[in-house]
PDB file of N, CA and C in Angstrom:
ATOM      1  N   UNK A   1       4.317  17.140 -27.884  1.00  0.00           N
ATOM      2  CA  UNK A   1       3.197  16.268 -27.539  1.00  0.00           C
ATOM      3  C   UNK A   1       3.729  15.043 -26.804  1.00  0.00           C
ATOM      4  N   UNK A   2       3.015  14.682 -25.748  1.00  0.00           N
ATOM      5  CA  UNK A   2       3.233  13.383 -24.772  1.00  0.00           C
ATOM      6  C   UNK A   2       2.961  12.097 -25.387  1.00  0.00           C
ATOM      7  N   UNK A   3       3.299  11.312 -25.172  1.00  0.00           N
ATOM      8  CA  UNK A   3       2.840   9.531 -25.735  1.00  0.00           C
ATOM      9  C   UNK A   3       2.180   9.305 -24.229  1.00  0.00           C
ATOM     10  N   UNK A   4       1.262   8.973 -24.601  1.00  0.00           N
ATOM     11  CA  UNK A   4       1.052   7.896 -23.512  1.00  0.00           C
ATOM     12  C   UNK A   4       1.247   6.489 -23.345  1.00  0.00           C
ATOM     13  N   UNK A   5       1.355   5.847 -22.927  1.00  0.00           N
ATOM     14  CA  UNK A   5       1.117   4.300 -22.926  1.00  0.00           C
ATOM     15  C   UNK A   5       0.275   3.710 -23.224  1.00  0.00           C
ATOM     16  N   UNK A   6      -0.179   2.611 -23.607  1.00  0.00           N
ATOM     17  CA  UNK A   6      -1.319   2.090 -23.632  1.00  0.00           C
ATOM     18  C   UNK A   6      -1.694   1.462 -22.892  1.00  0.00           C
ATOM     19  N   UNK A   7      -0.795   0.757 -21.850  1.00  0.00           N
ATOM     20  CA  UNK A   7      -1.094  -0.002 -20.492  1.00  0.00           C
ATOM     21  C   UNK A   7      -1.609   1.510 -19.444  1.00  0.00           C
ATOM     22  N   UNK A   8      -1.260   2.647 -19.437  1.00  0.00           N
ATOM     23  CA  UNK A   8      -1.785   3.983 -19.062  1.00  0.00           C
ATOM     24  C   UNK A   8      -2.983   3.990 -19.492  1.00  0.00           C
ATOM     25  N   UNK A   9      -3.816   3.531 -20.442  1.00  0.00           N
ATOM     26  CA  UNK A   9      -5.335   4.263 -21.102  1.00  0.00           C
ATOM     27  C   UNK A   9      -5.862   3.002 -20.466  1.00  0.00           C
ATOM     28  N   UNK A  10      -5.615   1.581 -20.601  1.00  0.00           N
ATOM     29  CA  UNK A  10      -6.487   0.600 -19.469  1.00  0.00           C
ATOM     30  C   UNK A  10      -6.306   0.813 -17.782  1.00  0.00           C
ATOM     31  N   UNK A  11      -5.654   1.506 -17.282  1.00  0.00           N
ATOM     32  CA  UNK A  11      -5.595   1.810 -15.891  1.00  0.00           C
ATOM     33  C   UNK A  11      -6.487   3.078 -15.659  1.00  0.00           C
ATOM     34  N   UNK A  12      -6.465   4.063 -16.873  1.00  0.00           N
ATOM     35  CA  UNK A  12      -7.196   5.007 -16.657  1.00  0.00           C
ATOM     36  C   UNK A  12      -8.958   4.683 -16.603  1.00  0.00           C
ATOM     37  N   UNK A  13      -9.166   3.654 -17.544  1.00  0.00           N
ATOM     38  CA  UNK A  13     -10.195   3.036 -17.780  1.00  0.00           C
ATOM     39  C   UNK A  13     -10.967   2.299 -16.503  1.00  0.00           C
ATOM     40  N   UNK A  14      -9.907   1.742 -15.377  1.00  0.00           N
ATOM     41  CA  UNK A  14      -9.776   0.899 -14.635  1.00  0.00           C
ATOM     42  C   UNK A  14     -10.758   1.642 -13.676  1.00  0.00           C
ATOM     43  N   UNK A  15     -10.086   2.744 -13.185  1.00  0.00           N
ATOM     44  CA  UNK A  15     -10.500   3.758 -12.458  1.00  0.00           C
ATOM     45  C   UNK A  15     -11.419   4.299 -12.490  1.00  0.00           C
ATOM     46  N   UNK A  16     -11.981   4.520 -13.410  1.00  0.00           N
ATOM     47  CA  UNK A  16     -13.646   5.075 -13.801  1.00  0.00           C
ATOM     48  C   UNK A  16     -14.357   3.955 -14.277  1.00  0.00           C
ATOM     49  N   UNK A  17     -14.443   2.999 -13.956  1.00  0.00           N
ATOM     50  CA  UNK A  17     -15.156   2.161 -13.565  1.00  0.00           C
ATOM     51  C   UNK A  17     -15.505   1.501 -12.385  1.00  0.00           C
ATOM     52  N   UNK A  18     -14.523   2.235 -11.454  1.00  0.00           N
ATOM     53  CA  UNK A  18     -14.639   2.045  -9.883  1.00  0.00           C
ATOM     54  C   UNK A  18     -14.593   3.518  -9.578  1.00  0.00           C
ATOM     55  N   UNK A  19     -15.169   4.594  -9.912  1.00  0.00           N
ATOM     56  CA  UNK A  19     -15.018   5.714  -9.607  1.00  0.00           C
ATOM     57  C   UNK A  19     -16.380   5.881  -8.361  1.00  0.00           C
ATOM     58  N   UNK A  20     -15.920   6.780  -7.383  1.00  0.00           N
ATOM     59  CA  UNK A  20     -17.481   6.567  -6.247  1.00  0.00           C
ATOM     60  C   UNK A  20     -18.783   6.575  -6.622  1.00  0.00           C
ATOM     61  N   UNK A  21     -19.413   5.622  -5.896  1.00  0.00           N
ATOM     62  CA  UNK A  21     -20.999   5.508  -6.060  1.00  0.00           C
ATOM     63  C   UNK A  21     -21.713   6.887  -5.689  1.00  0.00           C
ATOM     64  N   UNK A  22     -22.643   6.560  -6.468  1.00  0.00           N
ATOM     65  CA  UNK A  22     -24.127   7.840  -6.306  1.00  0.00           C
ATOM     66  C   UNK A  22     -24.563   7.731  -5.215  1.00  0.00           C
ATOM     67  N   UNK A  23     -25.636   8.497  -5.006  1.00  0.00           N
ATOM     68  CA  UNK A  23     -25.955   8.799  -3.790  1.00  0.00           C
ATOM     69  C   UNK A  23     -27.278   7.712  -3.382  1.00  0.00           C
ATOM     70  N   UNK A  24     -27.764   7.456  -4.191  1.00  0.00           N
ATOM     71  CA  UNK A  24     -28.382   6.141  -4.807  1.00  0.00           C
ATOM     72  C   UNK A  24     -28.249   5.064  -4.332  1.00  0.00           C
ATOM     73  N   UNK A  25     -26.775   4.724  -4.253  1.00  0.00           N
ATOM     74  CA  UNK A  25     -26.137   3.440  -3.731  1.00  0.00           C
ATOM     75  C   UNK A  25     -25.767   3.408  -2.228  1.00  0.00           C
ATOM     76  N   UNK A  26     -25.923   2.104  -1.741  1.00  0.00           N
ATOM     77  CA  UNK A  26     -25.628   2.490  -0.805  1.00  0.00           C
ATOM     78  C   UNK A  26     -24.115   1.650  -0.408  1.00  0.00           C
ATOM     79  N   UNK A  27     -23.899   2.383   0.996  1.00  0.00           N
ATOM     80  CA  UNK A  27     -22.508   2.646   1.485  1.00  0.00           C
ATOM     81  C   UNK A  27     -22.458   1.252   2.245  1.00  0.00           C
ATOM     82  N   UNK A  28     -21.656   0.199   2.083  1.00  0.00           N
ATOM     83  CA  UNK A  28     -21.770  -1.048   2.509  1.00  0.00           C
ATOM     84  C   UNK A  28     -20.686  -1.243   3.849  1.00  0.00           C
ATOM     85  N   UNK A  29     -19.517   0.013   3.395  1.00  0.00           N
ATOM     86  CA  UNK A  29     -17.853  -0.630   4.068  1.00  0.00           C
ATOM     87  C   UNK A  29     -18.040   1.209   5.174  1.00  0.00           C
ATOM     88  N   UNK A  30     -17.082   0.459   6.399  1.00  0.00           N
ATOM     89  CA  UNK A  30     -17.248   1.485   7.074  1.00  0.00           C
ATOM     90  C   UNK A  30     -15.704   1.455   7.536  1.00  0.00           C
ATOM     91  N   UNK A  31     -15.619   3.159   7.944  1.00  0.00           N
ATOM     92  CA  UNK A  31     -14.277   3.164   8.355  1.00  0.00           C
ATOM     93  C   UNK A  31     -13.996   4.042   9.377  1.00  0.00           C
ATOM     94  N   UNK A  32     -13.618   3.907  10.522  1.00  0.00           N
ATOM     95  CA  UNK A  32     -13.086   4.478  11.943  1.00  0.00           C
ATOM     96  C   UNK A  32     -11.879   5.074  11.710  1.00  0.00           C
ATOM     97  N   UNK A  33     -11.746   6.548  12.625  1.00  0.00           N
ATOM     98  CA  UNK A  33     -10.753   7.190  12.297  1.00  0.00           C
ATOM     99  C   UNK A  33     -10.767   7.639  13.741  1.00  0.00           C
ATOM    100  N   UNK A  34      -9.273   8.334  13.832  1.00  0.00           N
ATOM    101  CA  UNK A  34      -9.195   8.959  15.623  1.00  0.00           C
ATOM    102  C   UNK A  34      -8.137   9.811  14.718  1.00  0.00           C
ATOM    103  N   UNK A  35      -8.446  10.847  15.624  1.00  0.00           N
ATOM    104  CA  UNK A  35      -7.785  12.113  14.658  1.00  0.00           C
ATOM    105  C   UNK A  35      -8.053  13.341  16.326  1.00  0.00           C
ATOM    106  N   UNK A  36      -6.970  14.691  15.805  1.00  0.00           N
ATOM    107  CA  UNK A  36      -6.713  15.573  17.125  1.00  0.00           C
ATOM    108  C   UNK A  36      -8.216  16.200  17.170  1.00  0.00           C
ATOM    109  N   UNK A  37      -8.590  16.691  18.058  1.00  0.00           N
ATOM    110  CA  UNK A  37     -10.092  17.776  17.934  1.00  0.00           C
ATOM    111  C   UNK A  37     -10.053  18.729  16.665  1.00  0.00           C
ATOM    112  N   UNK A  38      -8.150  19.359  17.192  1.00  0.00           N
ATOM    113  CA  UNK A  38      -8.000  20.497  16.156  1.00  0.00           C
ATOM    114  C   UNK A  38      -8.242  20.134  14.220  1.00  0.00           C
ATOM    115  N   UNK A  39      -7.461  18.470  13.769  1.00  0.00           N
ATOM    116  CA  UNK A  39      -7.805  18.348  12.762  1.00  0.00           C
ATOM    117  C   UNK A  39      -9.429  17.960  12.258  1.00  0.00           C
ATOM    118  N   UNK A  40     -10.282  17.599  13.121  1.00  0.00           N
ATOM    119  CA  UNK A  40     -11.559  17.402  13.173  1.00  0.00           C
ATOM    120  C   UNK A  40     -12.277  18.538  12.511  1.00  0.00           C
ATOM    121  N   UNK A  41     -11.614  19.648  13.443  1.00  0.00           N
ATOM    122  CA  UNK A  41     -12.499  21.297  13.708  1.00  0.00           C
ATOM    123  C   UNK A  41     -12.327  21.733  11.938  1.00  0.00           C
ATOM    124  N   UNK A  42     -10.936  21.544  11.591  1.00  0.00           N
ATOM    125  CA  UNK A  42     -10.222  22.177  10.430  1.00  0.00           C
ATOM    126  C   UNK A  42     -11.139  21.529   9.181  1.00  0.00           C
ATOM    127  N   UNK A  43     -11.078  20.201   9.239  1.00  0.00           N
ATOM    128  CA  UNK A  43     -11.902  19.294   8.123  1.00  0.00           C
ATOM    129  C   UNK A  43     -13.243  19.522   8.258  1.00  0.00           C
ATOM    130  N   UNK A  44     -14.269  19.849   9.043  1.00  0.00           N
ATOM    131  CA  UNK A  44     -15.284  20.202   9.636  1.00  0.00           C
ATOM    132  C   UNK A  44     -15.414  21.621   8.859  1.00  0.00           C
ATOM    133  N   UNK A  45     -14.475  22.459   9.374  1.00  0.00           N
ATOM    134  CA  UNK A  45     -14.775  23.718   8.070  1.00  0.00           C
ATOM    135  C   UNK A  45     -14.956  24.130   6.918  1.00  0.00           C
ATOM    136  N   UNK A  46     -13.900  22.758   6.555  1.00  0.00           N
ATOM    137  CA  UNK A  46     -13.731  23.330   5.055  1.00  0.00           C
ATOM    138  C   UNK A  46     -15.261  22.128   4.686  1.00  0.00           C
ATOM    139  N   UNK A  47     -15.570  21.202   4.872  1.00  0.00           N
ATOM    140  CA  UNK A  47     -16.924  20.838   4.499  1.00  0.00           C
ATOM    141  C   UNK A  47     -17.800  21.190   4.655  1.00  0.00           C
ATOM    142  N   UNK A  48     -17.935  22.606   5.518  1.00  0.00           N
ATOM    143  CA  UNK A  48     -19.452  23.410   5.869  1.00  0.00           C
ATOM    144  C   UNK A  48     -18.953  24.166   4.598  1.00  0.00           C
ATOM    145  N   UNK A  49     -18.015  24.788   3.991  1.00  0.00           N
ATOM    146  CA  UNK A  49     -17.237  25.629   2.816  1.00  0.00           C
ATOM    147  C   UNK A  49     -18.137  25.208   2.090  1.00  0.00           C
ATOM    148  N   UNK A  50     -17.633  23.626   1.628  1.00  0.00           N
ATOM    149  CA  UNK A  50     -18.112  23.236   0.317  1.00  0.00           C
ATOM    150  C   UNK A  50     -19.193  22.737   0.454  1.00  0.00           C
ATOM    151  N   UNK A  51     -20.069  22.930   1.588  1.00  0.00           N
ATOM    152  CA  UNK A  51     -21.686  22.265   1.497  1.00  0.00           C
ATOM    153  C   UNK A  51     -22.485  21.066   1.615  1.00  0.00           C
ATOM    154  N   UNK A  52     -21.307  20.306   2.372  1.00  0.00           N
ATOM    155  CA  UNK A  52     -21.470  18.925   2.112  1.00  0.00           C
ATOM    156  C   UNK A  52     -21.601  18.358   3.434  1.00  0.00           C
ATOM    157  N   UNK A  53     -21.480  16.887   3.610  1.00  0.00           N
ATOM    158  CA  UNK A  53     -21.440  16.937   4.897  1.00  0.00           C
ATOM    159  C   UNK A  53     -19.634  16.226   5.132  1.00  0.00           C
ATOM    160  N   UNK A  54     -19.093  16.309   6.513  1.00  0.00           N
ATOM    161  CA  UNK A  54     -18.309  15.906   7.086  1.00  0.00           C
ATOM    162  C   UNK A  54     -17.697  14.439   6.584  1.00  0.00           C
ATOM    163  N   UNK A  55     -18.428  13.543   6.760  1.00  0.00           N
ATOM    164  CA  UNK A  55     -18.229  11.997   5.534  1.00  0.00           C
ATOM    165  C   UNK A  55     -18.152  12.492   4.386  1.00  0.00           C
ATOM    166  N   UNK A  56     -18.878  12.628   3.689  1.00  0.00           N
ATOM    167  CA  UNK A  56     -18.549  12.704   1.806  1.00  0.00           C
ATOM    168  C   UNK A  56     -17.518  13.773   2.117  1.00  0.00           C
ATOM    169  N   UNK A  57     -16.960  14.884   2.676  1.00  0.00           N
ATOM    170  CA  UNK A  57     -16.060  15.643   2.495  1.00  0.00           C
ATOM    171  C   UNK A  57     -14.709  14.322   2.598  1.00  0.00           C
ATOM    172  N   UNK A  58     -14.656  14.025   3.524  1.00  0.00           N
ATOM    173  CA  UNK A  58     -13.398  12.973   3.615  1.00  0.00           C
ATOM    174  C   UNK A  58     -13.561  11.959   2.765  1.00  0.00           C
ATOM    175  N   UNK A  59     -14.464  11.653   2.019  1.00  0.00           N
ATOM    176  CA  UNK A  59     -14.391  10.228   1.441  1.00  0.00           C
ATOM    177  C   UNK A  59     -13.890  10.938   0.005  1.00  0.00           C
ATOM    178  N   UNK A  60     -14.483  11.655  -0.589  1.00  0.00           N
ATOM    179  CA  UNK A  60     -14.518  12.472  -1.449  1.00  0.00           C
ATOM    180  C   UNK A  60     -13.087  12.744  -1.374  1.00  0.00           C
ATOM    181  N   UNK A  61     -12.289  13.645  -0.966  1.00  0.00           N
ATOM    182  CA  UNK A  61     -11.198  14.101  -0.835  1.00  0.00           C
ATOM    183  C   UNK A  61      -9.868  12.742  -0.477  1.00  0.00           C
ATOM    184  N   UNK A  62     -10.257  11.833   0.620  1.00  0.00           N
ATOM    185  CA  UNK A  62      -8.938  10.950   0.157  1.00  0.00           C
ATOM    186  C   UNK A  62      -9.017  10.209  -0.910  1.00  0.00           C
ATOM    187  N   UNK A  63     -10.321   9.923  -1.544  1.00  0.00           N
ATOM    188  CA  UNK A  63     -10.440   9.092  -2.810  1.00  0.00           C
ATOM    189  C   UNK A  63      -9.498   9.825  -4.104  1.00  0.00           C
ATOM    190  N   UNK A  64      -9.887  10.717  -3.895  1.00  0.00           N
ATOM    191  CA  UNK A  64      -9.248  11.498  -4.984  1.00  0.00           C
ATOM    192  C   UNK A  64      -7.731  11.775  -4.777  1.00  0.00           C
ATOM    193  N   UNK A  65      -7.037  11.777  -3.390  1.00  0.00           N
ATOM    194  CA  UNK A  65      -5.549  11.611  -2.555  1.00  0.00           C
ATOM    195  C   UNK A  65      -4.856  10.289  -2.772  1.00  0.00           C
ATOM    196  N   UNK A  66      -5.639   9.360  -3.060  1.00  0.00           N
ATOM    197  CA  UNK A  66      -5.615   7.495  -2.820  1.00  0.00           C
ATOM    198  C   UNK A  66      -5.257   7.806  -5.063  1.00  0.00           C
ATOM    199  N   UNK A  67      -6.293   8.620  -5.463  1.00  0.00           N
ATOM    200  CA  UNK A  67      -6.027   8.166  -7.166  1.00  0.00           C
ATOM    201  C   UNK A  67      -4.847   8.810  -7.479  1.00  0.00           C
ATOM    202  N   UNK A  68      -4.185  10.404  -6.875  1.00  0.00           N
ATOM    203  CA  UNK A  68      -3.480  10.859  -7.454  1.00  0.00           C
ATOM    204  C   UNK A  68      -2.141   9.854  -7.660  1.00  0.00           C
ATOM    205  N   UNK A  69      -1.960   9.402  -6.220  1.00  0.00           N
ATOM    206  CA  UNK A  69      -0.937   8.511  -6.022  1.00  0.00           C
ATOM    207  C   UNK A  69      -0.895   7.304  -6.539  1.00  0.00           C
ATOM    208  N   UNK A  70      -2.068   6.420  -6.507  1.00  0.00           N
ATOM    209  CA  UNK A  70      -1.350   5.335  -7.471  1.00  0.00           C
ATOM    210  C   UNK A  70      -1.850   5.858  -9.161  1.00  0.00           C
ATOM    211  N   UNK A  71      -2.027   6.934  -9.495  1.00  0.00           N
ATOM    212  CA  UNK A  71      -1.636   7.395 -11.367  1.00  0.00           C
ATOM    213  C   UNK A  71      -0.389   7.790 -10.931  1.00  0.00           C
ATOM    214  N   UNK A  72       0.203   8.553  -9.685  1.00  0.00           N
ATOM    215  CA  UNK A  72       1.831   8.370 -10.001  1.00  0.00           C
ATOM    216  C   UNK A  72       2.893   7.159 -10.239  1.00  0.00           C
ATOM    217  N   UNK A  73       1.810   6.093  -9.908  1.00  0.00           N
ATOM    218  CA  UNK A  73       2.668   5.103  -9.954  1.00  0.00           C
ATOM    219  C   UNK A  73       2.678   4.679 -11.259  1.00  0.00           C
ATOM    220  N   UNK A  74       1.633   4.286 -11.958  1.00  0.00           N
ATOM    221  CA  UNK A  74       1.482   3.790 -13.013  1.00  0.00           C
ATOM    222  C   UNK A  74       1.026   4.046 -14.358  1.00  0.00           C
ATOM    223  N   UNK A  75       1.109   5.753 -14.283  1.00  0.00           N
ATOM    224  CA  UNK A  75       1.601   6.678 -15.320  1.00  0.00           C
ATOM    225  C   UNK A  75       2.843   7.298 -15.526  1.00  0.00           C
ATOM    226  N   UNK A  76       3.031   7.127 -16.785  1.00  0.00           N
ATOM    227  CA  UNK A  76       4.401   8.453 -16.720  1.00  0.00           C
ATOM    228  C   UNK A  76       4.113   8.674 -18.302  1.00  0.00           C
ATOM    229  N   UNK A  77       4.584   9.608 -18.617  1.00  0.00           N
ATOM    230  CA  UNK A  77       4.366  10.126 -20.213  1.00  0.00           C
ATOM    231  C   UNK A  77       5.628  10.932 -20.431  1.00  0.00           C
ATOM    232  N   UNK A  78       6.331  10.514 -21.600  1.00  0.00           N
ATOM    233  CA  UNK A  78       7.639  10.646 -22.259  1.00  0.00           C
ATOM    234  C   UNK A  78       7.357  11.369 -23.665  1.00  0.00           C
ATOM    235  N   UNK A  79       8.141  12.308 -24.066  1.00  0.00           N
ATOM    236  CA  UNK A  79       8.190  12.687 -25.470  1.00  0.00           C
ATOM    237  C   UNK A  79       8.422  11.618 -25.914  1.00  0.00           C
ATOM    238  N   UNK A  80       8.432  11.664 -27.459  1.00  0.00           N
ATOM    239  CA  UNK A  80       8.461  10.562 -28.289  1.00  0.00           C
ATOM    240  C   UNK A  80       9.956   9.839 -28.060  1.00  0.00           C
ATOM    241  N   UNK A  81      10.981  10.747 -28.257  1.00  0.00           N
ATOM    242  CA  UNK A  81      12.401  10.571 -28.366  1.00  0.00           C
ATOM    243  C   UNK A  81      12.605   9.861 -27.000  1.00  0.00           C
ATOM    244  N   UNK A  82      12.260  10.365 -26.050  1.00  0.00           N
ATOM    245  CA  UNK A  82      12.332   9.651 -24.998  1.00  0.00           C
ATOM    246  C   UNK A  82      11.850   8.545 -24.697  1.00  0.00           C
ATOM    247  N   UNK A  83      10.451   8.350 -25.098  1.00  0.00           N
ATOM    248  CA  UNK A  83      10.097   6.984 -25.130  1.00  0.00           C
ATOM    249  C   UNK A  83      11.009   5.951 -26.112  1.00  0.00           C
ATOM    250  N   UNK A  84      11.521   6.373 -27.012  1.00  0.00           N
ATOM    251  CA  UNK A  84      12.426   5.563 -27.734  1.00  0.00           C
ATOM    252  C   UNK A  84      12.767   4.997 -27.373  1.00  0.00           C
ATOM    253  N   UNK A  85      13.889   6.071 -26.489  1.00  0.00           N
ATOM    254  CA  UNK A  85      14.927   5.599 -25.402  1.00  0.00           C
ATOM    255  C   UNK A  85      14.928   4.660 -24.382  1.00  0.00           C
ATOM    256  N   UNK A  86      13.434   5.049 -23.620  1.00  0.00           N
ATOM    257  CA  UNK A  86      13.211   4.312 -22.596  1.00  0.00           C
ATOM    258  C   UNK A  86      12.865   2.456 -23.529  1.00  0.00           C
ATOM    259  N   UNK A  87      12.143   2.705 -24.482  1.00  0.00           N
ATOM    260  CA  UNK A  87      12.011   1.165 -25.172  1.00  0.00           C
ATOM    261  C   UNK A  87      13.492   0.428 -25.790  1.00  0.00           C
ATOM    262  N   UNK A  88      14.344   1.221 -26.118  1.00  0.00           N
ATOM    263  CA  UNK A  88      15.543   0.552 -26.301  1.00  0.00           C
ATOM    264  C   UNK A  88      16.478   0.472 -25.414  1.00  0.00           C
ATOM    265  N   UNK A  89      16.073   0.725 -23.790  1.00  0.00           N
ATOM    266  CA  UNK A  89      16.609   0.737 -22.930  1.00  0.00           C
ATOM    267  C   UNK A  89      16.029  -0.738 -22.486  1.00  0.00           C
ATOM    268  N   UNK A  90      14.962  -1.005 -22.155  1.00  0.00           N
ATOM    269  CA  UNK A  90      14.291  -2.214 -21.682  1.00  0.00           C
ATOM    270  C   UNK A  90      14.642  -3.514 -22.609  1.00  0.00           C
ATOM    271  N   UNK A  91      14.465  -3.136 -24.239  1.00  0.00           N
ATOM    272  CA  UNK A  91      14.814  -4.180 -25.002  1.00  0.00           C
ATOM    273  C   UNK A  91      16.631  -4.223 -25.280  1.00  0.00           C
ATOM    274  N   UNK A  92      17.367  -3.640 -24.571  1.00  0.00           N
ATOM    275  CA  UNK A  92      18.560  -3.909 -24.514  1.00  0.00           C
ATOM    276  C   UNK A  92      18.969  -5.268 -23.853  1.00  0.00           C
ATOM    277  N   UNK A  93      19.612  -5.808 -24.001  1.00  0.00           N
ATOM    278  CA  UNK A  93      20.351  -7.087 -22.888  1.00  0.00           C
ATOM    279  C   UNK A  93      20.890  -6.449 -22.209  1.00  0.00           C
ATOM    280  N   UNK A  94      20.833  -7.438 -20.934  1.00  0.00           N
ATOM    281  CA  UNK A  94      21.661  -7.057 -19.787  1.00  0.00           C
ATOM    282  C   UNK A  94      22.961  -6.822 -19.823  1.00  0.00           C
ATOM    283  N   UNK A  95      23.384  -5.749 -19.076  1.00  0.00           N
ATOM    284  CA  UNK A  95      24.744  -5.309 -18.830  1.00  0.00           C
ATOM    285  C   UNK A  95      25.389  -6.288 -17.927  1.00  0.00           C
ATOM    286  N   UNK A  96      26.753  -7.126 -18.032  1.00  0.00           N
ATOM    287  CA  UNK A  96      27.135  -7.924 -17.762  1.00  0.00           C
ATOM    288  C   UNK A  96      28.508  -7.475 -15.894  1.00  0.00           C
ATOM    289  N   UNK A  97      27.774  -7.285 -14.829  1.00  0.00           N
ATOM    290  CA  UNK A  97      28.545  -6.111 -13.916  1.00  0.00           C
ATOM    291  C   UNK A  97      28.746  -7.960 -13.345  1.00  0.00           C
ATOM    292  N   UNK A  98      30.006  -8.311 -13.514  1.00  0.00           N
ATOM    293  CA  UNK A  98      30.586  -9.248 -12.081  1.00  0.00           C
ATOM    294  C   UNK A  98      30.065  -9.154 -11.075  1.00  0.00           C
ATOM    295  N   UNK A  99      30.415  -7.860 -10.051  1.00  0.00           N
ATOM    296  CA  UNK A  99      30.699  -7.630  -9.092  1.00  0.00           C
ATOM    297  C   UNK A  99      28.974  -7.945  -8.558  1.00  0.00           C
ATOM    298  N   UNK A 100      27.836  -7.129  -9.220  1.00  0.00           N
ATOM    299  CA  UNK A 100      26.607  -7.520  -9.217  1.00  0.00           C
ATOM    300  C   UNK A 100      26.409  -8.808  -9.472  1.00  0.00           C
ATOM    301  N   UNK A 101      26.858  -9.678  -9.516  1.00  0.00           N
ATOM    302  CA  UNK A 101      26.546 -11.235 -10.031  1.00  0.00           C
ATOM    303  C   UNK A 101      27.017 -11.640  -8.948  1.00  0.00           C
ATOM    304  N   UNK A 102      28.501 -10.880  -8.207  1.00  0.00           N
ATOM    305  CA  UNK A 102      28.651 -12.158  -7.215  1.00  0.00           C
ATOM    306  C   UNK A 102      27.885 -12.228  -6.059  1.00  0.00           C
ATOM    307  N   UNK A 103      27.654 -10.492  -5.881  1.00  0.00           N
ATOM    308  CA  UNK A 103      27.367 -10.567  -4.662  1.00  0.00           C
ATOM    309  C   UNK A 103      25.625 -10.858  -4.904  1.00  0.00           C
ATOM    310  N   UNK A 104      24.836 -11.381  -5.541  1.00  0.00           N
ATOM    311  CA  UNK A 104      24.059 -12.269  -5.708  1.00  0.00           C
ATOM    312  C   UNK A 104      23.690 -13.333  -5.716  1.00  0.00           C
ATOM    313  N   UNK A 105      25.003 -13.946  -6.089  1.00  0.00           N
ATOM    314  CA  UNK A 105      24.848 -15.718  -6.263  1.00  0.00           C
ATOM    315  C   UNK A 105      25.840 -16.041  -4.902  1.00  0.00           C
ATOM    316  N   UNK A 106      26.631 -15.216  -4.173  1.00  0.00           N
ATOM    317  CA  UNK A 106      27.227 -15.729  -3.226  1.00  0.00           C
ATOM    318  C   UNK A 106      26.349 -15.554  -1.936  1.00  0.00           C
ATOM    319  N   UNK A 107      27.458 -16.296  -0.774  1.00  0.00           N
ATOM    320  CA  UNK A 107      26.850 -16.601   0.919  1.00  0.00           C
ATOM    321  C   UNK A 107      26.391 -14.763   0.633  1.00  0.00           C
ATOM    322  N   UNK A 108      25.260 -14.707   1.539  1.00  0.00           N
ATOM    323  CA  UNK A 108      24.567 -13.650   2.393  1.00  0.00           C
ATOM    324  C   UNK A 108      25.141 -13.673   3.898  1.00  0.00           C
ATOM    325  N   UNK A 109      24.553 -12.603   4.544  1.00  0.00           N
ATOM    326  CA  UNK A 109      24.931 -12.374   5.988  1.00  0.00           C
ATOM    327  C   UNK A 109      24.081 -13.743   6.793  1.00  0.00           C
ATOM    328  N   UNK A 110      22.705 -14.154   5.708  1.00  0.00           N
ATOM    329  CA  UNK A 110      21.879 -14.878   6.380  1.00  0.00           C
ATOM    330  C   UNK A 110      22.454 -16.586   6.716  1.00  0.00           C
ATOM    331  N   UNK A 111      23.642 -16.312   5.363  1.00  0.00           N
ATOM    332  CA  UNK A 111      23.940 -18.070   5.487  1.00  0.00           C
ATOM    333  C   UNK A 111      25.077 -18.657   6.538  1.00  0.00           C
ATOM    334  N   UNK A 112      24.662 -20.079   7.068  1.00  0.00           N
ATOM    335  CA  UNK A 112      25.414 -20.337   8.247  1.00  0.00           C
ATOM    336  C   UNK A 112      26.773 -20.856   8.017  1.00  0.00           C
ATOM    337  N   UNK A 113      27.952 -20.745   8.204  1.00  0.00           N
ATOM    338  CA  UNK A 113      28.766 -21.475   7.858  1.00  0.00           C
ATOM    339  C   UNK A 113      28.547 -22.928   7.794  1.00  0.00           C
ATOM    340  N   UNK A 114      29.163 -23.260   6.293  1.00  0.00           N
ATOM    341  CA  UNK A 114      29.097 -24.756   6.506  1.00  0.00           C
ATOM    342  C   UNK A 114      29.886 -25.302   7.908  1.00  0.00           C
ATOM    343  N   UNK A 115      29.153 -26.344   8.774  1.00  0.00           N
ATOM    344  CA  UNK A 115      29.606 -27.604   9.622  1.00  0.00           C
ATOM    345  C   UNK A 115      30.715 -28.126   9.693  1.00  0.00           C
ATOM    346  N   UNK A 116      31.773 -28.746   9.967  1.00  0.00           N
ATOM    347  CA  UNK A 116      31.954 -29.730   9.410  1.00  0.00           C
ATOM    348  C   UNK A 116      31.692 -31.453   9.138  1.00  0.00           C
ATOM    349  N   UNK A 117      32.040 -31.945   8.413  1.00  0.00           N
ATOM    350  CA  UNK A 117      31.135 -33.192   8.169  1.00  0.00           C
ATOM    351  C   UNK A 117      29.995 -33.004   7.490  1.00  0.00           C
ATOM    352  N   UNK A 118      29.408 -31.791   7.465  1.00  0.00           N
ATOM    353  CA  UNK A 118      27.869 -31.727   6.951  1.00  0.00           C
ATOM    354  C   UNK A 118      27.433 -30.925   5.426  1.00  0.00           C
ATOM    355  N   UNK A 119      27.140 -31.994   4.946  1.00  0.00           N
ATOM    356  CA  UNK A 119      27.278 -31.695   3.550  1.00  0.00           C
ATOM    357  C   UNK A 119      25.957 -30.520   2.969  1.00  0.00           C
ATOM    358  N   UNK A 120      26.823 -29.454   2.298  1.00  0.00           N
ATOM    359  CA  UNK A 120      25.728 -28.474   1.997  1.00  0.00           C
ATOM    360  C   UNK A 120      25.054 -28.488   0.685  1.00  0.00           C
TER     361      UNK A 120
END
């Protein structure tokens, strides 16, 4: 069995509460597209398929392209053991790497050599 998160069940929540309007409502935001004839013809088919028209086929379909991707972002679900892991991974202290410290706190490519005379 999966754990979910609980910051996962308010995002899921998030989403179906902005899930698309009825038919009822109306459509306020508009959006322009330029696309080949051939992908026109192709999307055009498969919405005579499913019965709909040409708009709700595309709105319909990237909405649902637009959710898969950000739940990839801000889901993930771990066995238990793993979630352990991952929580005693986060509540660990930092690993102490020099080499990562210097090249952080030192000059970048961006910084100018000091002047001389000119105090940095």
């Amino acid at each position: 069995m999966d754990i979910v998160h609980p910051d996962a069940i308010l995002i899921i929540r998030e989403l179906r509460q902005h899930q698309m309007p009825t038919k009822t409502t109306l459509r306020d935001t508009k959006v322009q597209l330029r696309m080949r004839p051939l992908q026109k013809d192709v999307i055009a088919r498969a919405a005579q398929l499913k019965q709909t028209t040409l708009t709700n086929f595309m709105v319909e379909h990237a909405f649902e392209a637009a959710q898969h991707i950000l739940a990839d972002q801000t889901h993930f679900y771990l066995s238990p053991e793993k979630w352990d892991e991952f929580v005693a991974a986060l509540d660990a202290p930092p690993k102490n790497l020099p080499a990562l410290r210097e090249l952080l706190t030192g000059p970048d490519v961006f910084d100018e050599p000091a002047k001389p005379g000119s105090a940095r």
